[in-house]
C-alpha atoms as a PDB file:
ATOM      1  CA  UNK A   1    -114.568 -24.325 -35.447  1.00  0.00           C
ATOM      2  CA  UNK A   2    -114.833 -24.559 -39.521  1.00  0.00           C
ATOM      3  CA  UNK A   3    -111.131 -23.547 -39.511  1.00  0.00           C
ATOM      4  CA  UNK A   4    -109.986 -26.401 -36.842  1.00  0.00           C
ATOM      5  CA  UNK A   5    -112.777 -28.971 -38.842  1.00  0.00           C
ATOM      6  CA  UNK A   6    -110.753 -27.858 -42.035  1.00  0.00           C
ATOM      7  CA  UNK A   7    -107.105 -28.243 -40.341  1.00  0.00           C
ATOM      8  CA  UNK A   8    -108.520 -30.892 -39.623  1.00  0.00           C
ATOM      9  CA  UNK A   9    -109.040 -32.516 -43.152  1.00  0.00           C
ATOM     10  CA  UNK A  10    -105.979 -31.696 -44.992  1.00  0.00           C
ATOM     11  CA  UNK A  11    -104.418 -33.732 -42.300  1.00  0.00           C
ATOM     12  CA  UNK A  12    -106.015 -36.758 -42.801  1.00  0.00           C
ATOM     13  CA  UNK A  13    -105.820 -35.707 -46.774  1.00  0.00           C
ATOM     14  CA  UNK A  14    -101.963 -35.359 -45.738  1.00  0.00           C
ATOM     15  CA  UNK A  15    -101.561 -38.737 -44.280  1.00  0.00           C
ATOM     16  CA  UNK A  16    -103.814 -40.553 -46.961  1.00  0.00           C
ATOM     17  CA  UNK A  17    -101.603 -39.556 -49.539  1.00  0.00           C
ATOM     18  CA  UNK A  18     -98.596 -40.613 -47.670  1.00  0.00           C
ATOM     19  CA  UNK A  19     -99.770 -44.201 -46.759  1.00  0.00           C
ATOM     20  CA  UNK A  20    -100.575 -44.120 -50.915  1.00  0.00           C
ATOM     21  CA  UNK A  21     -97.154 -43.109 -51.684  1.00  0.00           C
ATOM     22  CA  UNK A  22     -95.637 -45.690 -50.044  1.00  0.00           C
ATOM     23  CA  UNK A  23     -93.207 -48.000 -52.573  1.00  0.00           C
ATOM     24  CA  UNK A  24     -94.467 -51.039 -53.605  1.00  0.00           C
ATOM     25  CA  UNK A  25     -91.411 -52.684 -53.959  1.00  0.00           C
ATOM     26  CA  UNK A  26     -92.663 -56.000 -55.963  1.00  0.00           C
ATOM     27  CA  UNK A  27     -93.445 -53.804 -58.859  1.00  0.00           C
ATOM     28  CA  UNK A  28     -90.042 -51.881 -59.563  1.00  0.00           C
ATOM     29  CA  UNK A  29     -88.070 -52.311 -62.695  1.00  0.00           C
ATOM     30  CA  UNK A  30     -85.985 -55.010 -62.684  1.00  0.00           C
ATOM     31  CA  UNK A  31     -83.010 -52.028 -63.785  1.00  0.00           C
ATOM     32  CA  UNK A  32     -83.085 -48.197 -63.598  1.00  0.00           C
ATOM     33  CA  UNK A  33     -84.397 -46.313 -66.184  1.00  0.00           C
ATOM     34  CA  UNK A  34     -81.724 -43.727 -65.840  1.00  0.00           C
ATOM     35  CA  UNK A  35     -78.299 -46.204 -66.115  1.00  0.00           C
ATOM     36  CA  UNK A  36     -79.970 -49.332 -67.247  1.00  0.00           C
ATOM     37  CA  UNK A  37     -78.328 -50.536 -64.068  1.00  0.00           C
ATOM     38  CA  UNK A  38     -79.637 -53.610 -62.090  1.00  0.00           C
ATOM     39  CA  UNK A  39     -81.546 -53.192 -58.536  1.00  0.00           C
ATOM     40  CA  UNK A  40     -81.723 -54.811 -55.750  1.00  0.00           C
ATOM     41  CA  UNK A  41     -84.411 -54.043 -52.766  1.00  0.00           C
ATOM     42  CA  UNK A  42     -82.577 -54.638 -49.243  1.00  0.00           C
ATOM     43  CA  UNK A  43     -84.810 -56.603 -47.427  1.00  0.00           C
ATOM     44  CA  UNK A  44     -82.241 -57.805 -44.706  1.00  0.00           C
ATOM     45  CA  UNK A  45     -79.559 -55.381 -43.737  1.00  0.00           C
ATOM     46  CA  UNK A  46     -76.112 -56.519 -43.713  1.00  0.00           C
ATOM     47  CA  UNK A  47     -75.314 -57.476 -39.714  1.00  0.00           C
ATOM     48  CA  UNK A  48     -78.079 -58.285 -38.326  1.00  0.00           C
ATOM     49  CA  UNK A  49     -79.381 -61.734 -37.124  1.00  0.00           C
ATOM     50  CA  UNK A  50     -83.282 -61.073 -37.887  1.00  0.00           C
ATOM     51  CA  UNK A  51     -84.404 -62.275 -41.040  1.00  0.00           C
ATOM     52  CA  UNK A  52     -87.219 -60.495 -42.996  1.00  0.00           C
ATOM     53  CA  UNK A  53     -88.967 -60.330 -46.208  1.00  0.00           C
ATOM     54  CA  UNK A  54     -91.154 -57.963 -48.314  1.00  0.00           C
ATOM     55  CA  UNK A  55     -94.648 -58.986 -48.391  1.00  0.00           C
ATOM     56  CA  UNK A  56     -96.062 -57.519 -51.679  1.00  0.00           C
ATOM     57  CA  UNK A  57     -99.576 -58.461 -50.294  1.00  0.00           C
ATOM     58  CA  UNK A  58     -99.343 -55.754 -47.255  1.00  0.00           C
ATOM     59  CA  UNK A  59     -96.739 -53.623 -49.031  1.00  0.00           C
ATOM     60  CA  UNK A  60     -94.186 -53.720 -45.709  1.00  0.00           C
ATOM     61  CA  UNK A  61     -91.188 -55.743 -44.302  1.00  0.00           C
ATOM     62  CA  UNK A  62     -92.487 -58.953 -41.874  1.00  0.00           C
ATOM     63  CA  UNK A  63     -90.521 -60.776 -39.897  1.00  0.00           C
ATOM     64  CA  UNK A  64     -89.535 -64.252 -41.472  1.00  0.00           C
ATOM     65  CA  UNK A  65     -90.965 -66.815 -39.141  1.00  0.00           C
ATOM     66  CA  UNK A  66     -90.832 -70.603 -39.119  1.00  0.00           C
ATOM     67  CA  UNK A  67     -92.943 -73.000 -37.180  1.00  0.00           C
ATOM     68  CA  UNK A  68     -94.351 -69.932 -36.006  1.00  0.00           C
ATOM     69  CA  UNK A  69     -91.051 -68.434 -34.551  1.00  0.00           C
ATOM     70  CA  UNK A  70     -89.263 -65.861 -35.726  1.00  0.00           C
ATOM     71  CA  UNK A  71     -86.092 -66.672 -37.723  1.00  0.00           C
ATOM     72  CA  UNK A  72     -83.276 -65.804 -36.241  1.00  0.00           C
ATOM     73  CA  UNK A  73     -79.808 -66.601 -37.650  1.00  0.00           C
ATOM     74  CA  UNK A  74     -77.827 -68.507 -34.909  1.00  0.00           C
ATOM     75  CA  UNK A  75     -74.353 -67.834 -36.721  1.00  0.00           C
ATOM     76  CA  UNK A  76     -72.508 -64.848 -37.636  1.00  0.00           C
ATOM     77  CA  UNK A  77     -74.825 -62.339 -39.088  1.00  0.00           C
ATOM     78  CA  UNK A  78     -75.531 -61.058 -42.357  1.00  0.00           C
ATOM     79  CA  UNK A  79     -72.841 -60.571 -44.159  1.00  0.00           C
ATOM     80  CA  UNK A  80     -74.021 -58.345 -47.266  1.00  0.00           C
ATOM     81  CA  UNK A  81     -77.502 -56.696 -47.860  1.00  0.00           C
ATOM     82  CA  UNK A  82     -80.236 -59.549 -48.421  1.00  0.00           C
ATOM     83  CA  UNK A  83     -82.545 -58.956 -50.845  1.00  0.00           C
ATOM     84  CA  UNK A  84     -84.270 -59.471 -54.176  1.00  0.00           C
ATOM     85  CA  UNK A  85     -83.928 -58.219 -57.962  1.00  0.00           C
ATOM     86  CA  UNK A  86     -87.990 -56.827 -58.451  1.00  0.00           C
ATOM     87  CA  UNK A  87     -89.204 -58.228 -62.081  1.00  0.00           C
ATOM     88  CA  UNK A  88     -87.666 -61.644 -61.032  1.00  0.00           C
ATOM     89  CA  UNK A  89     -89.718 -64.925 -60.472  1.00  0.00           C
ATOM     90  CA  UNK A  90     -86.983 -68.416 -59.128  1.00  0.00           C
ATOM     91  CA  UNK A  91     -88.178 -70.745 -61.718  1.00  0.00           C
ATOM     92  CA  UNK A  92     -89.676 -73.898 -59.338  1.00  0.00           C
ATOM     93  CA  UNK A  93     -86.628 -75.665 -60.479  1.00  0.00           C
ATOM     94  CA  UNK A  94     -84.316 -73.110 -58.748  1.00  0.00           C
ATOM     95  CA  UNK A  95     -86.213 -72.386 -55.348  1.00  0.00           C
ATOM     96  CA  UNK A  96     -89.019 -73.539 -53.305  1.00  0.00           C
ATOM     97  CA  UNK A  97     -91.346 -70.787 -53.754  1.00  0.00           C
ATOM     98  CA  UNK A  98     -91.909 -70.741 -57.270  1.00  0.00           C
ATOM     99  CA  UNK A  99     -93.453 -67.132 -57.025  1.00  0.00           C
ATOM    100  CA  UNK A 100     -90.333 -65.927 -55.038  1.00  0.00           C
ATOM    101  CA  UNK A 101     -88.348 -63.529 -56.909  1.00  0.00           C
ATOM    102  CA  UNK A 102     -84.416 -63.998 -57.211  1.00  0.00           C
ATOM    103  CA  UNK A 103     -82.689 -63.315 -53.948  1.00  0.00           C
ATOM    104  CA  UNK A 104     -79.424 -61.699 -54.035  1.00  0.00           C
ATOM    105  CA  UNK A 105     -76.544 -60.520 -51.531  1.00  0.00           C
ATOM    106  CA  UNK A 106     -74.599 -57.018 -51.947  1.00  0.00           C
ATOM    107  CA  UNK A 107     -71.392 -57.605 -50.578  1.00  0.00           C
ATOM    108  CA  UNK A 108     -71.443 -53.651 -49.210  1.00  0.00           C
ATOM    109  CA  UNK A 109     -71.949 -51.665 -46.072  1.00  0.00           C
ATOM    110  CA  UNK A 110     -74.947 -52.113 -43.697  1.00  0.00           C
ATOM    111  CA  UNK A 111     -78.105 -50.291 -45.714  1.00  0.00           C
ATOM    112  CA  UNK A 112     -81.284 -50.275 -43.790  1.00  0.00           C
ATOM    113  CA  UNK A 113     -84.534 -52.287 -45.723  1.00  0.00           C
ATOM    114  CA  UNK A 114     -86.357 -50.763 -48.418  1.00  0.00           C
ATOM    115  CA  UNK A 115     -82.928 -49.399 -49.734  1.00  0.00           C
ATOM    116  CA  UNK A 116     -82.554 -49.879 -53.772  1.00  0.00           C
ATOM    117  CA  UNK A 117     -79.184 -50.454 -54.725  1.00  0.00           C
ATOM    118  CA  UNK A 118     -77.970 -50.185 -58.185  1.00  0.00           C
ATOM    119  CA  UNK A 119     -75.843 -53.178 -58.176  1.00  0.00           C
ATOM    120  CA  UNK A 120     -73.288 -54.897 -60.552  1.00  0.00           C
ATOM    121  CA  UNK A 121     -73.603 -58.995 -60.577  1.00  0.00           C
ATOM    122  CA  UNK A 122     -70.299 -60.693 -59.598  1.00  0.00           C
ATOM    123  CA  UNK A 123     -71.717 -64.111 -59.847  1.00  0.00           C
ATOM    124  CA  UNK A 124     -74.066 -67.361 -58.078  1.00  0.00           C
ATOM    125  CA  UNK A 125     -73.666 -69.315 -54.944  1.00  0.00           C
ATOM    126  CA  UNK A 126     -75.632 -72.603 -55.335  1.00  0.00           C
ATOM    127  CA  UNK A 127     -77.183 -73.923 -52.906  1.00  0.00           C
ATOM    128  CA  UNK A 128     -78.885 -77.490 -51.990  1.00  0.00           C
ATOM    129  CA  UNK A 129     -80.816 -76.951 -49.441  1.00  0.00           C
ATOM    130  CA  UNK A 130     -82.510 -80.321 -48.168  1.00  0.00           C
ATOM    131  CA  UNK A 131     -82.267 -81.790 -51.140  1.00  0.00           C
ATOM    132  CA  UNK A 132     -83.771 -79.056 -53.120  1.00  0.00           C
ATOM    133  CA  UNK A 133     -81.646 -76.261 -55.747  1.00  0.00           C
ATOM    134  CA  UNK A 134     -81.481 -72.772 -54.975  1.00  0.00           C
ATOM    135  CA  UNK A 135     -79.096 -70.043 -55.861  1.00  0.00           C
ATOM    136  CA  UNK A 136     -78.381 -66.299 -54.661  1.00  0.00           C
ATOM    137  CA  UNK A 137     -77.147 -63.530 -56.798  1.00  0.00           C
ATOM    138  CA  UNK A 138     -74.027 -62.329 -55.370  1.00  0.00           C
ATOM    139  CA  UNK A 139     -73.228 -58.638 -56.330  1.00  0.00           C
ATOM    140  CA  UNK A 140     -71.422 -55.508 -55.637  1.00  0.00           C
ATOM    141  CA  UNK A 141     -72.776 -51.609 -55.686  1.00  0.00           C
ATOM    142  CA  UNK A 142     -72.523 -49.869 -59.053  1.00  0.00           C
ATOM    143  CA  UNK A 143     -70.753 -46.834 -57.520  1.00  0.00           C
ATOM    144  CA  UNK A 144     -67.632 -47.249 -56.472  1.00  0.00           C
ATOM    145  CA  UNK A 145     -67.740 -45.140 -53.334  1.00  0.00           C
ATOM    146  CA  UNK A 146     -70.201 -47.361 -51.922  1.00  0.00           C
ATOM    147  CA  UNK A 147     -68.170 -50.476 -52.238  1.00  0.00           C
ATOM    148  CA  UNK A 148     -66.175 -51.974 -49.390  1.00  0.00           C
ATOM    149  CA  UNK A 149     -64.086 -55.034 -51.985  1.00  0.00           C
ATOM    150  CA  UNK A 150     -62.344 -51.753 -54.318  1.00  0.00           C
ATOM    151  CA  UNK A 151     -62.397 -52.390 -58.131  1.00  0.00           C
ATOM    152  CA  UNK A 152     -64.185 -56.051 -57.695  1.00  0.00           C
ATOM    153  CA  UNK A 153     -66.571 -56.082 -60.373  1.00  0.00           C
ATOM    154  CA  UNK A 154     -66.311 -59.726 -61.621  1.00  0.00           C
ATOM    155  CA  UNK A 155     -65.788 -62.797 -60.773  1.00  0.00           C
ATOM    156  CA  UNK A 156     -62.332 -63.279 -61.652  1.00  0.00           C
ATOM    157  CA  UNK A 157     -61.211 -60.042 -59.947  1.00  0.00           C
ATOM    158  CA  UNK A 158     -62.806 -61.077 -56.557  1.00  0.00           C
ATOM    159  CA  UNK A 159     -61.127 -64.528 -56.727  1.00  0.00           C
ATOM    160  CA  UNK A 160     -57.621 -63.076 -57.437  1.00  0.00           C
ATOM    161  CA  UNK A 161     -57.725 -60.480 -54.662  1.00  0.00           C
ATOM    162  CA  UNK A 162     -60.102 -61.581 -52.052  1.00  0.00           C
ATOM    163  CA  UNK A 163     -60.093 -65.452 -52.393  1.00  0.00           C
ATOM    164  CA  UNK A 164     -60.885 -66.062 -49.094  1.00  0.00           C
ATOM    165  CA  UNK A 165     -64.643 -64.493 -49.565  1.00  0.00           C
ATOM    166  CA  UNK A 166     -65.859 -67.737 -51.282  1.00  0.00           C
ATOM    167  CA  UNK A 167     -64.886 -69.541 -48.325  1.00  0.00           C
ATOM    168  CA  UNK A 168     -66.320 -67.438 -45.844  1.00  0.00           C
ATOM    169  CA  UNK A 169     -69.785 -66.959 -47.820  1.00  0.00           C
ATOM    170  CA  UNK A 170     -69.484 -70.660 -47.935  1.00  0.00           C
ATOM    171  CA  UNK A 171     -69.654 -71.210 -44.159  1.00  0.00           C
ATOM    172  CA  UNK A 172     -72.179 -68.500 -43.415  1.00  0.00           C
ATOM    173  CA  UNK A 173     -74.465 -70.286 -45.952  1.00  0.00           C
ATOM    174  CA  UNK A 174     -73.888 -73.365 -45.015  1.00  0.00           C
ATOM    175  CA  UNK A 175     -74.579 -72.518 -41.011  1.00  0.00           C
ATOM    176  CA  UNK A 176     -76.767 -70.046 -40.953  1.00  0.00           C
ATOM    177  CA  UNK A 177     -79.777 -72.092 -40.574  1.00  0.00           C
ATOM    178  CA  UNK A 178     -78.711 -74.711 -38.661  1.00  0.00           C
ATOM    179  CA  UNK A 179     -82.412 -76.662 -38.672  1.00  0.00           C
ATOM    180  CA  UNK A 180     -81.473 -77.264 -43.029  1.00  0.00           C
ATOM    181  CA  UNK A 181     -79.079 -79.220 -44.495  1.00  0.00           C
ATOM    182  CA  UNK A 182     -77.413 -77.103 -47.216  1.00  0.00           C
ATOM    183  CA  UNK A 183     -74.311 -78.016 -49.162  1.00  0.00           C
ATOM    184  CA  UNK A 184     -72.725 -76.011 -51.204  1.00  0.00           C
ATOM    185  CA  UNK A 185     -73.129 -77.441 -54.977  1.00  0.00           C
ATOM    186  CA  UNK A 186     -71.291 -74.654 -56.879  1.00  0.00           C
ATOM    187  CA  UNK A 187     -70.060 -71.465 -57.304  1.00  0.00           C
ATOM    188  CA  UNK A 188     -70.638 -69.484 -60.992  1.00  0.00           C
ATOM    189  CA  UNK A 189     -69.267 -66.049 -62.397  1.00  0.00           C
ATOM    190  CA  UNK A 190     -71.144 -62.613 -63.766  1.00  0.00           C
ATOM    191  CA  UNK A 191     -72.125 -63.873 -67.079  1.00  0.00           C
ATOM    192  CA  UNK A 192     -74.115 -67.001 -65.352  1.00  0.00           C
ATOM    193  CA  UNK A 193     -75.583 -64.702 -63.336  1.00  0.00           C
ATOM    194  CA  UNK A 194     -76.767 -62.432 -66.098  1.00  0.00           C
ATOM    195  CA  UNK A 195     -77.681 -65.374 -67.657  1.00  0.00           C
ATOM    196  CA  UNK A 196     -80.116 -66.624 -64.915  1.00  0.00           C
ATOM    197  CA  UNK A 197     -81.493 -63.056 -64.461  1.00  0.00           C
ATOM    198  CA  UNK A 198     -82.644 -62.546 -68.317  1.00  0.00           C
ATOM    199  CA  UNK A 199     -84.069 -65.787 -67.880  1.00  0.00           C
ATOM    200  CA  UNK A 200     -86.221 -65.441 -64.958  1.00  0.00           C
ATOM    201  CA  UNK A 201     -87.502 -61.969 -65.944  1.00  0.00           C
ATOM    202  CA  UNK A 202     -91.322 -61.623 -65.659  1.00  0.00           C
END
C-alpha cells in the first residue's frame, strides 16, 4: 500500500513538473543566445486554414475567433509559418493591438506551432487593413537546409529570382480575410525590417 501511495506521488510530482516546464513563449529572447540569430515562434503552420495565436495569459495556442466564430481563412491557406518575433511589442501606430508583438511569415516548409525558427529577415509587407497600418515580417530559415526559396536571403535576391512571390503574398493578404478591407500600401527590404525590429524591442 505505502509503495503504490508512493508510486503514486512521484507521478503526480512527474506531471507537476512537466505542466511547469512547459515554454512560455512570450518571454523568449528576441535572438538566440548561441548565433545571435533572430526567432520566430510558429503560431500558425504553413497550410492550414485555422488561424491561432499564443495566449501568454494561459501559456497555450487558442483558436483565433471573431464575433465569436472561429477564424477560418476562406482562401488558399497559409502560405509560410505565421508567427511572432518574442521581445517585440507593434507600436499602436503599426497594429491594432498595441500589446501585440510583431507578426512575421517564414516563407519555409509546414512546422507545427510552438516551433522556434532561427530566421533571417528578407523584408515588410504593409498592410492597411480598414483603414488602419500594419506590417508582417517576411523571413526565411537561417539554415539553409530548411529553406524551400535556395540562397534567398534578401530582398533583392528574392525579387531577381522569384519575382512572382510578391505577387502571390499580395493576393493571399489581400483575400484571406474576406470580412476586411486590406490594400496593399508597400513592400520594404531586410534593412527596414531590421530597422522596425530594433525599434519595437521591449
Amino acid at each position: 500500500m505505502r509503495a503504490s501511495g508512493l508510486i503514486f506521488g512521484v507521478l503526480v510530482s512527474s506531471l507537476g513538473l512537466v505542466a511547469g516546464c512547459r515554454t512560455d513563449y512570450a518571454d523568449l529572447p528576441t535572438y538566440s543566445k548561441e548565433r545571435r540569430l533572430l526567432q520566430v515562434v510558429v503560431e500558425v503552420p504553413a497550410g492550414t486554414n485555422h488561424e491561432q495565436y499564443y495566449d501568454p495569459a494561459a501559456h497555450e495556442f487558442k483558436p483565433s475567433q471573431q464575433a465569436g466564430i472561429e477564424r477560418v481563412v476562406e482562401f488558399l491557406p497559409f502560405p509560410g509559418n505565421y508567427g511572432f518575433i518574442p521581445g517585440t511589442r507593434a507600436s499602436a501606430s503599426a497594429s491594432v493591438l498595441a500589446e501585440q508583438p510583431l507578426q512575421a511569415l517564414v516563407l519555409a516548409e509546414s512546422e507545427p506551432a510552438g516551433t522556434i525558427l532561427e530566421v533571417i529577415p528578407i523584408g515588410v509587407v504593409l498592410l492597411d487593413v480598414d483603414g488602419t497600418m500594419e506590417q508582417t515580417i517576411l523571413a526565411v530559415p537561417a539554415r539553409p537546409g530548411q529553406r524551400i526559396l535556395p540562397d534567398v536571403a534578401d530582398w533583392a535576391t528574392l525579387m531577381r529570382r522569384y519575382p512572382a512571390v510578391r505577387q502571390a503574398l499580395g493576393l493571399w493578404f489581400q483575400h484571406r480575410n474576406p470580412s476586411d478591407a486590406v490594400r496593399i500600401a508597400g513592400w520594404k527590404d531586410e534593412k527596414y525590417a531590421e530597422q522596425q525590429i530594433k525599434a519595437q524591442l521591449q
